[in-house]
C-alpha atoms as a PDB file:
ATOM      1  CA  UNK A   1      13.248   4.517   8.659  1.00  0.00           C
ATOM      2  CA  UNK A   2      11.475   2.131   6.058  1.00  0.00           C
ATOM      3  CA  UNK A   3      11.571  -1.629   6.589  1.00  0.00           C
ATOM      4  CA  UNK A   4      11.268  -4.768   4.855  1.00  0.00           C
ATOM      5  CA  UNK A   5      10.119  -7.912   7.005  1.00  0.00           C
ATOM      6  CA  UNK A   6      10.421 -11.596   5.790  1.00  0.00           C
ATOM      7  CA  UNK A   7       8.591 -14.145   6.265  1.00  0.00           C
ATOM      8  CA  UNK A   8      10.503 -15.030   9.575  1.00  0.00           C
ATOM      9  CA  UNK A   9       9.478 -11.794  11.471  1.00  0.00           C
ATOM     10  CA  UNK A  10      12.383 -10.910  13.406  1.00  0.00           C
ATOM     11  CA  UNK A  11      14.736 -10.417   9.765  1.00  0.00           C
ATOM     12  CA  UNK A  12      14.588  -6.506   8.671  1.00  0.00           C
ATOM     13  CA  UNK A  13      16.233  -4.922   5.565  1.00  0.00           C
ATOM     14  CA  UNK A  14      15.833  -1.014   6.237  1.00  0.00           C
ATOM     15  CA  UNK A  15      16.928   1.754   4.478  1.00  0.00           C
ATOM     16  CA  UNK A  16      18.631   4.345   6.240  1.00  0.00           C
ATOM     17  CA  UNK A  17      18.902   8.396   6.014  1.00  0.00           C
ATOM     18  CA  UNK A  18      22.251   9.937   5.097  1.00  0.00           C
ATOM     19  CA  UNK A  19      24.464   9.965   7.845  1.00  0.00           C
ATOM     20  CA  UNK A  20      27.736  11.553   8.163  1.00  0.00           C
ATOM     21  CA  UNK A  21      29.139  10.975   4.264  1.00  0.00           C
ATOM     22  CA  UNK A  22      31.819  13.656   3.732  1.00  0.00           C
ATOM     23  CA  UNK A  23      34.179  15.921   5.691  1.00  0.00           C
ATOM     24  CA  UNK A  24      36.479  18.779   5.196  1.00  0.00           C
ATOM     25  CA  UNK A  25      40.017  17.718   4.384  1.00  0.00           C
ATOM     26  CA  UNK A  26      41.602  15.644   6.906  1.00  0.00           C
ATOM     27  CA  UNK A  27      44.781  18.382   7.591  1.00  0.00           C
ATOM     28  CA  UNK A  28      42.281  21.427   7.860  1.00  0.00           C
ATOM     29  CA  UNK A  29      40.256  19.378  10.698  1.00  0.00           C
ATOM     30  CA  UNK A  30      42.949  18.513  12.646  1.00  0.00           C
ATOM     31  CA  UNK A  31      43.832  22.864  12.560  1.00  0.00           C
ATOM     32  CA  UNK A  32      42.826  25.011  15.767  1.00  0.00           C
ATOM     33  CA  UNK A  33      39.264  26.848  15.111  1.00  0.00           C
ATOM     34  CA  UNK A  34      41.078  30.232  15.146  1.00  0.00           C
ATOM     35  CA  UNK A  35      43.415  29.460  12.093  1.00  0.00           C
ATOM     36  CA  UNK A  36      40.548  27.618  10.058  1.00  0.00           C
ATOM     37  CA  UNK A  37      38.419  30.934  10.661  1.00  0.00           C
ATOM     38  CA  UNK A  38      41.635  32.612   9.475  1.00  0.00           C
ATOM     39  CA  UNK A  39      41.954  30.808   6.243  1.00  0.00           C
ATOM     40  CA  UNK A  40      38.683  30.394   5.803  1.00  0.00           C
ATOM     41  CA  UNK A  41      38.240  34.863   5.672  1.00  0.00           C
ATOM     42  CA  UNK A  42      40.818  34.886   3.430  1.00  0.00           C
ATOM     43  CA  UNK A  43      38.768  32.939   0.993  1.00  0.00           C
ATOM     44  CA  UNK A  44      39.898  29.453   1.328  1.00  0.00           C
ATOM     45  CA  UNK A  45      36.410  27.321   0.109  1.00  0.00           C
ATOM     46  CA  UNK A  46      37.824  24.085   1.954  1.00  0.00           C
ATOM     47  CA  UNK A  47      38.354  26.406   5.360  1.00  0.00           C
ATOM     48  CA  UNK A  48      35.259  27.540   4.974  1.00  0.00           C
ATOM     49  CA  UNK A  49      33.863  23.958   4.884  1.00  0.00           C
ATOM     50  CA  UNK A  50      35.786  22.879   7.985  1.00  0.00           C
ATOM     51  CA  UNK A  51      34.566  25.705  10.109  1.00  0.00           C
ATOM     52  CA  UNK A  52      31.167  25.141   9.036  1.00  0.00           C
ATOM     53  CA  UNK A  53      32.048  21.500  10.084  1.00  0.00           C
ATOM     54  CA  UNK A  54      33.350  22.868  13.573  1.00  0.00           C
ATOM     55  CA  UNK A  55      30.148  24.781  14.327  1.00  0.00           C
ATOM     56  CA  UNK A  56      27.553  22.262  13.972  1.00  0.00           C
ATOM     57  CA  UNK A  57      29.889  19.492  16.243  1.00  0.00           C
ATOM     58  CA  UNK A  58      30.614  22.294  18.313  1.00  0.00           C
ATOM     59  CA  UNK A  59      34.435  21.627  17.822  1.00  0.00           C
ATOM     60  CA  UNK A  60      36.727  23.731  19.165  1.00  0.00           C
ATOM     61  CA  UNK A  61      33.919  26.255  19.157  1.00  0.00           C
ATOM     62  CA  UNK A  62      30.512  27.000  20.820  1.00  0.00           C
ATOM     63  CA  UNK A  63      28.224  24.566  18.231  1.00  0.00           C
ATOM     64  CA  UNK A  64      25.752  26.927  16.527  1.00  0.00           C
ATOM     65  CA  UNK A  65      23.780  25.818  13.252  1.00  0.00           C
ATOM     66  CA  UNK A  66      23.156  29.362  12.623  1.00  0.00           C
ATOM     67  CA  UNK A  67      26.882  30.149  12.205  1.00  0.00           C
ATOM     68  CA  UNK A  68      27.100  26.770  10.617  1.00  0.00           C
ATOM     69  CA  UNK A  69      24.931  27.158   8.144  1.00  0.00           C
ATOM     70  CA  UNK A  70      26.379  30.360   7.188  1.00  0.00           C
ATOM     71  CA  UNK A  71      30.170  29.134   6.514  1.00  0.00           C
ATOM     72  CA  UNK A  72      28.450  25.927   4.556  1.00  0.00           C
ATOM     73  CA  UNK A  73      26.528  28.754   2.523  1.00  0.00           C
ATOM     74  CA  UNK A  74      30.052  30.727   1.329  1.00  0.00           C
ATOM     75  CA  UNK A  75      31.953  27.230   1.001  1.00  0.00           C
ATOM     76  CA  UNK A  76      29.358  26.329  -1.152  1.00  0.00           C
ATOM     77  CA  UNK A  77      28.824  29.191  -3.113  1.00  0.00           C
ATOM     78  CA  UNK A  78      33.147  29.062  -3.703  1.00  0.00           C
ATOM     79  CA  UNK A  79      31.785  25.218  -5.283  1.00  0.00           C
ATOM     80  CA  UNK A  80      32.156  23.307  -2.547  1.00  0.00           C
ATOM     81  CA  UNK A  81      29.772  20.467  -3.081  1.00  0.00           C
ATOM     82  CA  UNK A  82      30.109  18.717   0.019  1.00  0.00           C
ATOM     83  CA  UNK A  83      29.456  22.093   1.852  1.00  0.00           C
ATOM     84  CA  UNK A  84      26.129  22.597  -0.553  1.00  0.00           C
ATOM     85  CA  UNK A  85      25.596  18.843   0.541  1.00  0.00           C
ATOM     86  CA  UNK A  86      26.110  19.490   4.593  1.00  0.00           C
ATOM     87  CA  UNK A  87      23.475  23.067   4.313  1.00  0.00           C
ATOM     88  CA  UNK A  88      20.810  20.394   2.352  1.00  0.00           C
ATOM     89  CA  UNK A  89      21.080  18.412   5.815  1.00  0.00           C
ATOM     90  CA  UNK A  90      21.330  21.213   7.720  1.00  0.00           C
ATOM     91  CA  UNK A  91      18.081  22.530   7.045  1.00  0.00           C
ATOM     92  CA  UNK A  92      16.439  19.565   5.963  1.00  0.00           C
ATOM     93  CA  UNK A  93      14.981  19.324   9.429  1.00  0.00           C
ATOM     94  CA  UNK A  94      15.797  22.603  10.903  1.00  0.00           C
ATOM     95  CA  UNK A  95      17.747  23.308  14.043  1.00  0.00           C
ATOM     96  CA  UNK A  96      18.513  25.714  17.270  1.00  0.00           C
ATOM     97  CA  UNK A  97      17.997  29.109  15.566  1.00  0.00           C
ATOM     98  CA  UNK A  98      17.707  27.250  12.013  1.00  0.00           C
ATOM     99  CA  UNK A  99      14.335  27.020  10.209  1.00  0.00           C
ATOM    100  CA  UNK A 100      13.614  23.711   8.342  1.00  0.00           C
ATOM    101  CA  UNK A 101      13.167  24.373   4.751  1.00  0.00           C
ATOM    102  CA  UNK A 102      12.479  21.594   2.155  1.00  0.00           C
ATOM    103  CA  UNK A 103      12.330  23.734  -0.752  1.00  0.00           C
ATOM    104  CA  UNK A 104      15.778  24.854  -0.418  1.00  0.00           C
ATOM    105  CA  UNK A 105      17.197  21.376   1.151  1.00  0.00           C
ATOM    106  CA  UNK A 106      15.520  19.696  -2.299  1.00  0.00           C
ATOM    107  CA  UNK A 107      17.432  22.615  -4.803  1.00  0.00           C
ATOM    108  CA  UNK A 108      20.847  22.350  -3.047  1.00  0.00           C
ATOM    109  CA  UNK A 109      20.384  18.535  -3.261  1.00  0.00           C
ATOM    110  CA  UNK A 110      19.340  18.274  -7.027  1.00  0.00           C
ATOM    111  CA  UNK A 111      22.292  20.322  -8.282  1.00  0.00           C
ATOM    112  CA  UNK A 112      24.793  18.591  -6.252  1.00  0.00           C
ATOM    113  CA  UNK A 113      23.221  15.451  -7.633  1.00  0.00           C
ATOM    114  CA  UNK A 114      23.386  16.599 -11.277  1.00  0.00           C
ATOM    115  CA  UNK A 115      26.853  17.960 -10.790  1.00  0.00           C
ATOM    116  CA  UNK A 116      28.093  13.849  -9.502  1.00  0.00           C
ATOM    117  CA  UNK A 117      27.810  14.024  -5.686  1.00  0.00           C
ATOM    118  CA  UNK A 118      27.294  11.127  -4.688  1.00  0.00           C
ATOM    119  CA  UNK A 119      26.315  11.839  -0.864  1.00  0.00           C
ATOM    120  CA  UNK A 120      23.609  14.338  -2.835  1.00  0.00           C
ATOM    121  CA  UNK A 121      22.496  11.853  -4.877  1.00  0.00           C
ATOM    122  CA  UNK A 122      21.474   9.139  -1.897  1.00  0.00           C
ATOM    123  CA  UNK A 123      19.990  11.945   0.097  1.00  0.00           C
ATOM    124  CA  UNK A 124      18.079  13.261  -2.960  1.00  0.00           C
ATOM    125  CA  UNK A 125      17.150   9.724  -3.525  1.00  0.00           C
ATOM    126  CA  UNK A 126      15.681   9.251  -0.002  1.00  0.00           C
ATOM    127  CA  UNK A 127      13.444  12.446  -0.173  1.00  0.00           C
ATOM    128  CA  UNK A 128      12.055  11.283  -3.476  1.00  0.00           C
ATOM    129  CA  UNK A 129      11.516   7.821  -1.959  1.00  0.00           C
ATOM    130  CA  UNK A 130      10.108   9.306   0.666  1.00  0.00           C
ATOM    131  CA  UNK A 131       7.746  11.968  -0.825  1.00  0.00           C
ATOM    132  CA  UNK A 132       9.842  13.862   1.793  1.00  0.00           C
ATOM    133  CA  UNK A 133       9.347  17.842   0.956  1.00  0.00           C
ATOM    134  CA  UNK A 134       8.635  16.297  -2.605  1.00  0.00           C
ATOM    135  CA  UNK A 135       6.389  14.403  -4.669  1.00  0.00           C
ATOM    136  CA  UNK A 136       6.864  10.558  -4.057  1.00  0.00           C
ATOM    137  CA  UNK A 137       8.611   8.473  -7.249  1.00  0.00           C
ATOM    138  CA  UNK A 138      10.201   5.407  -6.605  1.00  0.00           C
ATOM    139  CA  UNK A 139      11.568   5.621 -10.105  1.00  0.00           C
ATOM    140  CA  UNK A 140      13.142   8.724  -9.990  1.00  0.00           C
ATOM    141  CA  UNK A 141      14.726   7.501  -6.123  1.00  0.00           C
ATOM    142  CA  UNK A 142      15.784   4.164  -8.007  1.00  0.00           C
ATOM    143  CA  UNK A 143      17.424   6.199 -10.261  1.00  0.00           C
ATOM    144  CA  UNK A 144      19.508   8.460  -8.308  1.00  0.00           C
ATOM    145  CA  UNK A 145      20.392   5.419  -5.995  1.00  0.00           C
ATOM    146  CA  UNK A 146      21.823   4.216  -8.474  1.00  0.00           C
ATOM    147  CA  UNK A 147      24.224   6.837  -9.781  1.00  0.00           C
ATOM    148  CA  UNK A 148      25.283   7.239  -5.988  1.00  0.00           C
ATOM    149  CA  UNK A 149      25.705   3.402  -5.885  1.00  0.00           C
ATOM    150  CA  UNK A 150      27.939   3.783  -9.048  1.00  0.00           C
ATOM    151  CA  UNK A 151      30.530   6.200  -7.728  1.00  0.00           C
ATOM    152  CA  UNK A 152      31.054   3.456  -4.810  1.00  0.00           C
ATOM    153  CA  UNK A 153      28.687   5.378  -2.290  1.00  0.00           C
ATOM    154  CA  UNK A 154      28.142   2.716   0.580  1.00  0.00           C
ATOM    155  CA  UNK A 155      24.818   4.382   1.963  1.00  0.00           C
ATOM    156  CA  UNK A 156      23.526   4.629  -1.692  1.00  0.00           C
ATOM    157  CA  UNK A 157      24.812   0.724  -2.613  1.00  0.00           C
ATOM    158  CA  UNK A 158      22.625  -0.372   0.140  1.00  0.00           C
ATOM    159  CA  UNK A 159      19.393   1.898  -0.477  1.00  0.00           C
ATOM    160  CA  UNK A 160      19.841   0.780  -4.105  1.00  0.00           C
ATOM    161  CA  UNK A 161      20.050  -2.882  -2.886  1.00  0.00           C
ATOM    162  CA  UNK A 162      16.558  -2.099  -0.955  1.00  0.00           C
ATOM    163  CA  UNK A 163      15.186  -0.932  -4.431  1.00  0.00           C
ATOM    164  CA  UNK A 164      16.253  -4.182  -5.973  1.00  0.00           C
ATOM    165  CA  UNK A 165      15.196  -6.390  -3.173  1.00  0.00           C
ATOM    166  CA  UNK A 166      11.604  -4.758  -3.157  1.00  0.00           C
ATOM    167  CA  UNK A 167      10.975  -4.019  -7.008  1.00  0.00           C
ATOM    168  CA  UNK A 168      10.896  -0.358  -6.070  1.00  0.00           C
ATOM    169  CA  UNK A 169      11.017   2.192  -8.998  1.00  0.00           C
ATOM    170  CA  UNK A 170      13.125  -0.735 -10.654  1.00  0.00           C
ATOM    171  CA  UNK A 171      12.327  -4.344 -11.663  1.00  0.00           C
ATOM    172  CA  UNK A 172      13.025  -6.444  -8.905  1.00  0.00           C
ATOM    173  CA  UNK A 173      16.561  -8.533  -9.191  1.00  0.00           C
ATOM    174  CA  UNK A 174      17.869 -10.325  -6.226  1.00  0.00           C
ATOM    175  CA  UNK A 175      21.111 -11.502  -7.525  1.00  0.00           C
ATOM    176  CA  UNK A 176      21.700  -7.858  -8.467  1.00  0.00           C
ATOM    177  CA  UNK A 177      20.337  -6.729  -4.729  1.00  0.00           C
ATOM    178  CA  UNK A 178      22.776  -9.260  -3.364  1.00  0.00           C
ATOM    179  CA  UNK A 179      25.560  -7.667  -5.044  1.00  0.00           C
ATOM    180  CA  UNK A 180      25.320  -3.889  -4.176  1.00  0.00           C
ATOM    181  CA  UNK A 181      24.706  -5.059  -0.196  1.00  0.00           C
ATOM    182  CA  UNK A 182      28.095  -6.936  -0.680  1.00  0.00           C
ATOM    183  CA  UNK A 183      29.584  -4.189  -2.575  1.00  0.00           C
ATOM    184  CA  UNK A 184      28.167  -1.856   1.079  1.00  0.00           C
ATOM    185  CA  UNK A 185      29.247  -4.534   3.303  1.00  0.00           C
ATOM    186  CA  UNK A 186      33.230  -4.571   1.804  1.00  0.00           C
ATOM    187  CA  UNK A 187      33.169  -1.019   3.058  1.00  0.00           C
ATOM    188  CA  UNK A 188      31.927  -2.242   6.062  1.00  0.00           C
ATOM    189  CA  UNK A 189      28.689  -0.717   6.635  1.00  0.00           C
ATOM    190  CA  UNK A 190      26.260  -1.658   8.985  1.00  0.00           C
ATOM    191  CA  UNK A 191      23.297  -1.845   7.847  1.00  0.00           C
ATOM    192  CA  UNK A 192      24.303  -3.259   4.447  1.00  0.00           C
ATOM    193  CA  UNK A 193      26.110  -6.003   6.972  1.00  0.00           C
ATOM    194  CA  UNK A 194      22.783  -6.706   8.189  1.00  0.00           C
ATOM    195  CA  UNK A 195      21.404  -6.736   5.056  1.00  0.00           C
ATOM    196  CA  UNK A 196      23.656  -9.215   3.475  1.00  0.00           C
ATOM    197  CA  UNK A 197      22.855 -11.187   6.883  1.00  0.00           C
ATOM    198  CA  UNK A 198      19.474 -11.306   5.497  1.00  0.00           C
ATOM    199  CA  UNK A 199      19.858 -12.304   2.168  1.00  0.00           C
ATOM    200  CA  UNK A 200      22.427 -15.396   2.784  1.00  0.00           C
ATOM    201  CA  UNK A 201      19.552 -16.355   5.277  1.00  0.00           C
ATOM    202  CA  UNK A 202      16.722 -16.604   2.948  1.00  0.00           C
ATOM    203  CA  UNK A 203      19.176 -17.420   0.163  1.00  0.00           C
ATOM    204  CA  UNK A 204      18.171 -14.965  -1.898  1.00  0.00           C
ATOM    205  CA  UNK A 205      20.689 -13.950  -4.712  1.00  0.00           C
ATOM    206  CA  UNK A 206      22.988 -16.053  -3.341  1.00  0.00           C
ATOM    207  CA  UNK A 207      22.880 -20.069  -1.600  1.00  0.00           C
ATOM    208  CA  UNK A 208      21.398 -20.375   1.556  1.00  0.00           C
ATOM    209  CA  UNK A 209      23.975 -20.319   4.220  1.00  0.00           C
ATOM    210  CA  UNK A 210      23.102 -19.642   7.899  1.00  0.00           C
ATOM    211  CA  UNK A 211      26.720 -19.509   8.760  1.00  0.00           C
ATOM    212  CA  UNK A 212      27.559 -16.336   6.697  1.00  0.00           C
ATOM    213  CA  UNK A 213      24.222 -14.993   7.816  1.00  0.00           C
ATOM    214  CA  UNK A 214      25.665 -15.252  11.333  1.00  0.00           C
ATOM    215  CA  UNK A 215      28.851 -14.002  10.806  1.00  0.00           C
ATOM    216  CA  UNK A 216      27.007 -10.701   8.675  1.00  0.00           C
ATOM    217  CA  UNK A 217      24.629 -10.307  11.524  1.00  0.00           C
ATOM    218  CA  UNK A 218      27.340 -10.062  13.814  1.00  0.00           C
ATOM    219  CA  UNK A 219      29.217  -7.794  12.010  1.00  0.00           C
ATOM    220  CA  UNK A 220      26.467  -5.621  11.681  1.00  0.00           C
ATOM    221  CA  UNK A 221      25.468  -5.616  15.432  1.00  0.00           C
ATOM    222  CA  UNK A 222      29.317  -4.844  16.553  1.00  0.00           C
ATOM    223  CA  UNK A 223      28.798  -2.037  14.719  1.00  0.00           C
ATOM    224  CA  UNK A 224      25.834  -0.732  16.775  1.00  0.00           C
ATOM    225  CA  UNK A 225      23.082  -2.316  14.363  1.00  0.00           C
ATOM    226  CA  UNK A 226      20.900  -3.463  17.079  1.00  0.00           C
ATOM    227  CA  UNK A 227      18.451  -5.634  14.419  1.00  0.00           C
ATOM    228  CA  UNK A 228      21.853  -6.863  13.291  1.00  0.00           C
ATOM    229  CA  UNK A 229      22.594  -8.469  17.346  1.00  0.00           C
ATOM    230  CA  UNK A 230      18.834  -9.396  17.384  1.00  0.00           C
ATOM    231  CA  UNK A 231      19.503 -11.494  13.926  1.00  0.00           C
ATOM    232  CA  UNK A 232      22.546 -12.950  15.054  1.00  0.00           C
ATOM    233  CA  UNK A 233      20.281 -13.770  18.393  1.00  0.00           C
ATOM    234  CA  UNK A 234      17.652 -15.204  17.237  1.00  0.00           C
ATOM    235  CA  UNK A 235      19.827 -17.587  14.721  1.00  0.00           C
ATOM    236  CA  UNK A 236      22.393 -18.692  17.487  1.00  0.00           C
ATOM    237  CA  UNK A 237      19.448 -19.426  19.511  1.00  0.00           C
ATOM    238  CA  UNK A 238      17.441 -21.161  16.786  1.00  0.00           C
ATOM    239  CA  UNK A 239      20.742 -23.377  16.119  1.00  0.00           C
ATOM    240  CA  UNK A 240      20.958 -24.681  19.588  1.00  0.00           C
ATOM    241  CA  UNK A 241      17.252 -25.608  19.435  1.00  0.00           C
ATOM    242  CA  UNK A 242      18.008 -27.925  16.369  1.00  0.00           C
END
């Protein structure tokens, strides 16, 4: 996790890693395991995503990342792009049986990115920002933040936000940063909650208002944002000392 402090201390923007951004198709995942392995070995690239999806939660099945990354592997090479996008994360980091391979996690990544996946793009984006299995370039991270952001990605709306906010690989443009968190926050994500929290608080990109940065902090910490419950804390707190 990166942060960003203000002045104040206790106020954090942070960027966060890609967490769950895509799923097989709603009807396949609600299927028992045995008939998604059934359509899946009859070629179906979407079944083969789904059970892929059931053996890394360990749905229905014994979880196994080996197995998992296997059936993400033939969904993806059927086209799949959210399966390409689920082995990247896979073996980003390794698991059980599963060695961690950056090389591969960074090619899967870039051509899902160049082919439009959004999901790809933010996580592509946070490697590069990172220097994460690649060479460091803000620009480049800006960039593909963006194009995520674009397509209405909520993780990559708030990492571009960060970019904005910090003059990151991109001039630096608060009223801009302002809008992506809100453009996050509609979709109700946490930490772009928080974020927003932040920004009506120091009024930047938008008036000062400690009320909205209230109500966005807690927001954010109902939905398990714990910097979000501290913000919302140490305002409440800060109000009744006035």
């Amino acid at each position: 996790m990166r942060f960003f402090h203000s002045t104040i201390g206790a106020l954090m923007l942070t960027m966060v890693l890609v967490g769950g951004a895509v799923a097989a198709d709603e009807k396949l995942l609600l299927l028992p395991f045995a008939k998604k392995m059934e359509l899946a070995k009859a070629g179906d690239a979407e079944a083969k995503m789904a059970v892929g999806q059931a053996f890394e939660l360990g749905h229905g099945v014994k979880a196994s990342a080996v197995d998992a990354a296997k059936w993400y592997r033939e969904a993806a090479l059927a086209g799949n792009l959210d399966a390409q996008f689920y082995l990247a994360k896979l073996i980003s980091n390794g698991a059980k049986g599963l060695k961690a391979d950056k090389a591969a996690t960074l090619k899967l990544l870039q051509a899902a990115a160049q082919k439009g996946h959004a999901a790809s793009q933010n996580f592509y984006g946070t490697m590069l920002e990172n220097g994460d299995g690649v060479a460091k370039d803000l620009k480049a991270a800006a960039n593909w933040f963006g194009k995520s952001a674009k397509q209405g990605f909520a993780e990559g709306q708030n990492n571009y936000g960060i970019m904005l906010l910090k003059g990151f690989g991109v001039e630096r443009n608060l009223d801009e940063a302002f809008s992506w968190f809100k453009k996050a926050a509609d979709q109700n994500y946490g930490w772009a909650l928080n974020n927003l929290g932040g920004m009506y608080e120091q009024g930047w990109g938008t008036a000062k208002d400690l009320d909205k940065a209230k109500d966005f902090y807690q927001k954010a910490g109902a939905l398990g944002i714990e910097i979000g419950k501290k913000n919302f804390q140490r305002l409440s707190g800060a109000a009744l000392q006035q």
